[in-house]
Protein backbone atom coordinates (compact mmCIF):
# COMPACT_ATOMS: atom_id res chain seq x y z
CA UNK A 1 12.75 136.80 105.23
CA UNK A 2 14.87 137.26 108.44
CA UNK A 3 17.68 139.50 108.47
CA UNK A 4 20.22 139.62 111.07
CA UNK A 5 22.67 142.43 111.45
CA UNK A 6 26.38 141.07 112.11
CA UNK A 7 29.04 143.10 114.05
CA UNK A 8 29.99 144.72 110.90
CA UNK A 9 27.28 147.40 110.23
CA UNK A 10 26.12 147.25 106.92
CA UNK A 11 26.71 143.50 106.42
CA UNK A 12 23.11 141.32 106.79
CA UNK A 13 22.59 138.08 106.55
CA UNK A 14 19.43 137.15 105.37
CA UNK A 15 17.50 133.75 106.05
CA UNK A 16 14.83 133.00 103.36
CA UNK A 17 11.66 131.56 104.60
CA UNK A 18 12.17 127.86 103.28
CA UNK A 19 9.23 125.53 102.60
CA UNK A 20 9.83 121.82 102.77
CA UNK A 21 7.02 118.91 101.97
CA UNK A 22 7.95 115.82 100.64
CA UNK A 23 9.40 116.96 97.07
CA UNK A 24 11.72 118.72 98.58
CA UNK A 25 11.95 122.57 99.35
CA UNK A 26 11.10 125.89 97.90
CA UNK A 27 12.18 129.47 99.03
CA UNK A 28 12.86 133.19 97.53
CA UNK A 29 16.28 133.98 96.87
CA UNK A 30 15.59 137.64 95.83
CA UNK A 31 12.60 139.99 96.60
CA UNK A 32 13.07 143.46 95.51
CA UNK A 33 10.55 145.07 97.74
CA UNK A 34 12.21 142.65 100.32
CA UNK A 35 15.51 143.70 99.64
CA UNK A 36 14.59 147.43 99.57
CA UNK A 37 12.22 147.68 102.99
CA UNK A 38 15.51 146.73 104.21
CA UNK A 39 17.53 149.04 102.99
CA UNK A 40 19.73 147.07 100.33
CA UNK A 41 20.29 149.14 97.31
CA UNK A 42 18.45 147.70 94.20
CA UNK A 43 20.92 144.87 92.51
CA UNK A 44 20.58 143.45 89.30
CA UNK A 45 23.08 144.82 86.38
CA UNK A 46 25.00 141.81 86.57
CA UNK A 47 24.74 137.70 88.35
CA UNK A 48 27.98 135.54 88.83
CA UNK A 49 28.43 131.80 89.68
CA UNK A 50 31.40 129.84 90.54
CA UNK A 51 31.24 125.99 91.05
CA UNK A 52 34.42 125.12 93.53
CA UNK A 53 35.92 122.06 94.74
CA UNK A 54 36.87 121.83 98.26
CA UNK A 55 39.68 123.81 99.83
CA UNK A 56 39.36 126.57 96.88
CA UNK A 57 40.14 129.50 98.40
CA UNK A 58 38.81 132.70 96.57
CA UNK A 59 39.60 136.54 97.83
CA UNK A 60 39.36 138.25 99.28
CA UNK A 61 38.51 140.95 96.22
CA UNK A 62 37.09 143.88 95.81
CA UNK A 63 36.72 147.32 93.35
CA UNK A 64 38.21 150.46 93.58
CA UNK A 65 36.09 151.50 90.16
CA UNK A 66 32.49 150.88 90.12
CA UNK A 67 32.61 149.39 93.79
CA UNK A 68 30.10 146.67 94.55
CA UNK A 69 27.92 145.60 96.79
CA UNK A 70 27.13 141.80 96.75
CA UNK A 71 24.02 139.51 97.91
CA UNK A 72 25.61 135.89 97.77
CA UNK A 73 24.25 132.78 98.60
CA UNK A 74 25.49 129.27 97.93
CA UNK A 75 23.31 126.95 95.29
CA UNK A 76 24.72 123.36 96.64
CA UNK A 77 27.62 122.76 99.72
CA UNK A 78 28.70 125.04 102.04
CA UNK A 79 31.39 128.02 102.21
CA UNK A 80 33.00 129.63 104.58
CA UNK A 81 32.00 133.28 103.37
CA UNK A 82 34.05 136.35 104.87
CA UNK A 83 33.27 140.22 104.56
CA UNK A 84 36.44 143.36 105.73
CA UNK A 85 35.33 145.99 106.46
CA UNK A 86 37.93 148.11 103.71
CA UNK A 87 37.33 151.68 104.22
CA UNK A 88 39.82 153.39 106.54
CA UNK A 89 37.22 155.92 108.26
CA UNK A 90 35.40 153.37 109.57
CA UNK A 91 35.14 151.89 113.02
CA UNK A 92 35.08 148.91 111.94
CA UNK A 93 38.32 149.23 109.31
CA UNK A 94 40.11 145.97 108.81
CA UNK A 95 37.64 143.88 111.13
CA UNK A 96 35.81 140.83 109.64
CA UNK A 97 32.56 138.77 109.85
CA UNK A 98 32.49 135.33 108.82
CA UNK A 99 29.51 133.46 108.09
CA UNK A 100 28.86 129.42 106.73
CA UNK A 101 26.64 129.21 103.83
CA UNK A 102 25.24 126.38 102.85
CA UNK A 103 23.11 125.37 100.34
CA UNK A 104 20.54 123.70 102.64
CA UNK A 105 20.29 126.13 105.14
CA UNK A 106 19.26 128.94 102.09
CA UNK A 107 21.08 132.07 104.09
CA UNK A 108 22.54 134.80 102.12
CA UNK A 109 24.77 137.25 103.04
CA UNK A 110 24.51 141.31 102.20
CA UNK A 111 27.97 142.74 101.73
CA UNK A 112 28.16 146.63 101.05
CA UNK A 113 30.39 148.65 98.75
CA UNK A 114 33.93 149.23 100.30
CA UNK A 115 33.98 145.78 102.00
CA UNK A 116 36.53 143.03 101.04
CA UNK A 117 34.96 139.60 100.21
CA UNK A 118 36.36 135.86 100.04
CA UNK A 119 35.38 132.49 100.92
CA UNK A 120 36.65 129.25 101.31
CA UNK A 121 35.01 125.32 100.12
CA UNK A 122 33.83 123.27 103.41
CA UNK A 123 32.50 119.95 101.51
CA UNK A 124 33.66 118.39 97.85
CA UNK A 125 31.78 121.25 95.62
CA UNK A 126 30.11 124.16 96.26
CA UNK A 127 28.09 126.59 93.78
CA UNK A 128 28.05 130.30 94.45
CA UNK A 129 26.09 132.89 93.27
CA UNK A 130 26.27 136.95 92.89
CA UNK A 131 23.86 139.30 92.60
CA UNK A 132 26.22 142.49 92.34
CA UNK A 133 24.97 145.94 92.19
CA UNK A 134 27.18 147.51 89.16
CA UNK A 135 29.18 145.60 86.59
CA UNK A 136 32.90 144.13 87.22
CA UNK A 137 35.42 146.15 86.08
CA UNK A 138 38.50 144.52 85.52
CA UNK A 139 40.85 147.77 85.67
CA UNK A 140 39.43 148.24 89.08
CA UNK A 141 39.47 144.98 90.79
CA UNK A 142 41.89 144.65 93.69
CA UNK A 143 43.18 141.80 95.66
CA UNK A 144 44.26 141.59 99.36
CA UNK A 145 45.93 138.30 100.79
CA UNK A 146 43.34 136.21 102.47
CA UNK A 147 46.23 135.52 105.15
CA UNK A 148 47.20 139.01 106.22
CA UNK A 149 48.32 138.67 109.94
CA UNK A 150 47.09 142.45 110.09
CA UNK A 151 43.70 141.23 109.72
CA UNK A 152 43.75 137.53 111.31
CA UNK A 153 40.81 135.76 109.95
CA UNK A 154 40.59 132.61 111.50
CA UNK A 155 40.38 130.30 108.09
CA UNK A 156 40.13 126.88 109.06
CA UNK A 157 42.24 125.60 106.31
CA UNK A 158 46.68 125.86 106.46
CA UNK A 159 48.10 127.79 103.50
CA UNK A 160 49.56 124.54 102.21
CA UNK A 161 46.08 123.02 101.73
CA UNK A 162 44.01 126.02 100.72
CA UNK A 163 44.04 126.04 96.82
CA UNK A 164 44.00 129.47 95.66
CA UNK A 165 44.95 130.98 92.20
CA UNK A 166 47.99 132.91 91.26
CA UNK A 167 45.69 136.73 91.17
CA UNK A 168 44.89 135.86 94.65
CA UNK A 169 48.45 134.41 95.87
CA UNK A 170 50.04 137.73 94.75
CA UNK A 171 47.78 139.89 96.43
CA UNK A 172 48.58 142.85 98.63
CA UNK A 173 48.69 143.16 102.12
CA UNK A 174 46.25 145.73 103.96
CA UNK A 175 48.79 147.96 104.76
CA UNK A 176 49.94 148.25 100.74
CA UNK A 177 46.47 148.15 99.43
CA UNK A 178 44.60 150.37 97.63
CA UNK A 179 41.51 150.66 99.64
CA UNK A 180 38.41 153.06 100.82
CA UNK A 181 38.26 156.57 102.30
């Protein structure tokens, strides 16, 4: 497995090694002694999935109670997969990394407690799945708008195409959000 810091410390992506022979491909999407030489905390209370179409828009989320970290990877498609950086004594505070997934390409992307997290449908469907390191906790969950000016991600998608549910429509803007020490 390769991993590759991005400019966000604490946020890896990792490339599985992917075998390919004529019946297709085969590759590890989780190694715990993998995972823990380099330095991700051990995951595994809890897996999610989501199958989108495309232009869904999800995020960007995150906990207050029982933060998470997240290892996601995309099953089938690709995704436009964005981490902010959400605690306000970092140097990094309110800066983003944004990374394509795809199913086919097999990377994954490590994003730490007190990070924000969204991403956004490139092709007609796209499965995506969580391993999160403590259980979701609904009283806890907070929402930032995936559009903030203040922190000017570059989505390639207009608000009037992006499909995006009410939770995340109404959700704060950095400077109104509960957020990280």
């Amino acid at each position: 497995m390769k991993i590759t810091e991005t400019s966000l410390p604490g946020v890896l992506i990792l490339t599985p090694a992917i075998y390919k022979d004529n019946r297709g491909a085969f590759w590890e999407t989780y190694n715990r002694r993998a995972m823990t030489e380099a330095g991700l905390p051990e995951l595994g209370p809890q897996d999610n999935f989501s199958l989108s179409k495309k232009n869904v828009l999800r995020g960007l989320h995150y906990q207050v109670v029982q933060p998470q970290g997240k290892l996601v990877r995309v099953t089938h498609g690709a995704v436009l997969d964005v981490a902010v950086d959400l605690r306000r004594s970092s140097p990094t505070f309110a800066k983003h990394v944004a990374v394509e997934l795809t199913g086919e390409n097999g990377a994954m992307l490590w994003i730490p407690e007190g990070f924000g997290h969204g991403f956004l449908v490139l092709t007609d469907v796209a499965g995506f799945a969580y391993k999160v390191t403590d259980y979701y906790s609904p009283a806890g969950e907070r929402t930032i708008l995936w559009n903030d000016p203040e922190l000017a991600i570059p989505w390639p998608i207009s608000s009037e195409d992006a499909i995006i549910s009410d939770k995340d429509r109404k959700g704060a803007a950095l400077r109104n959000a509960e957020i990280f020490p």
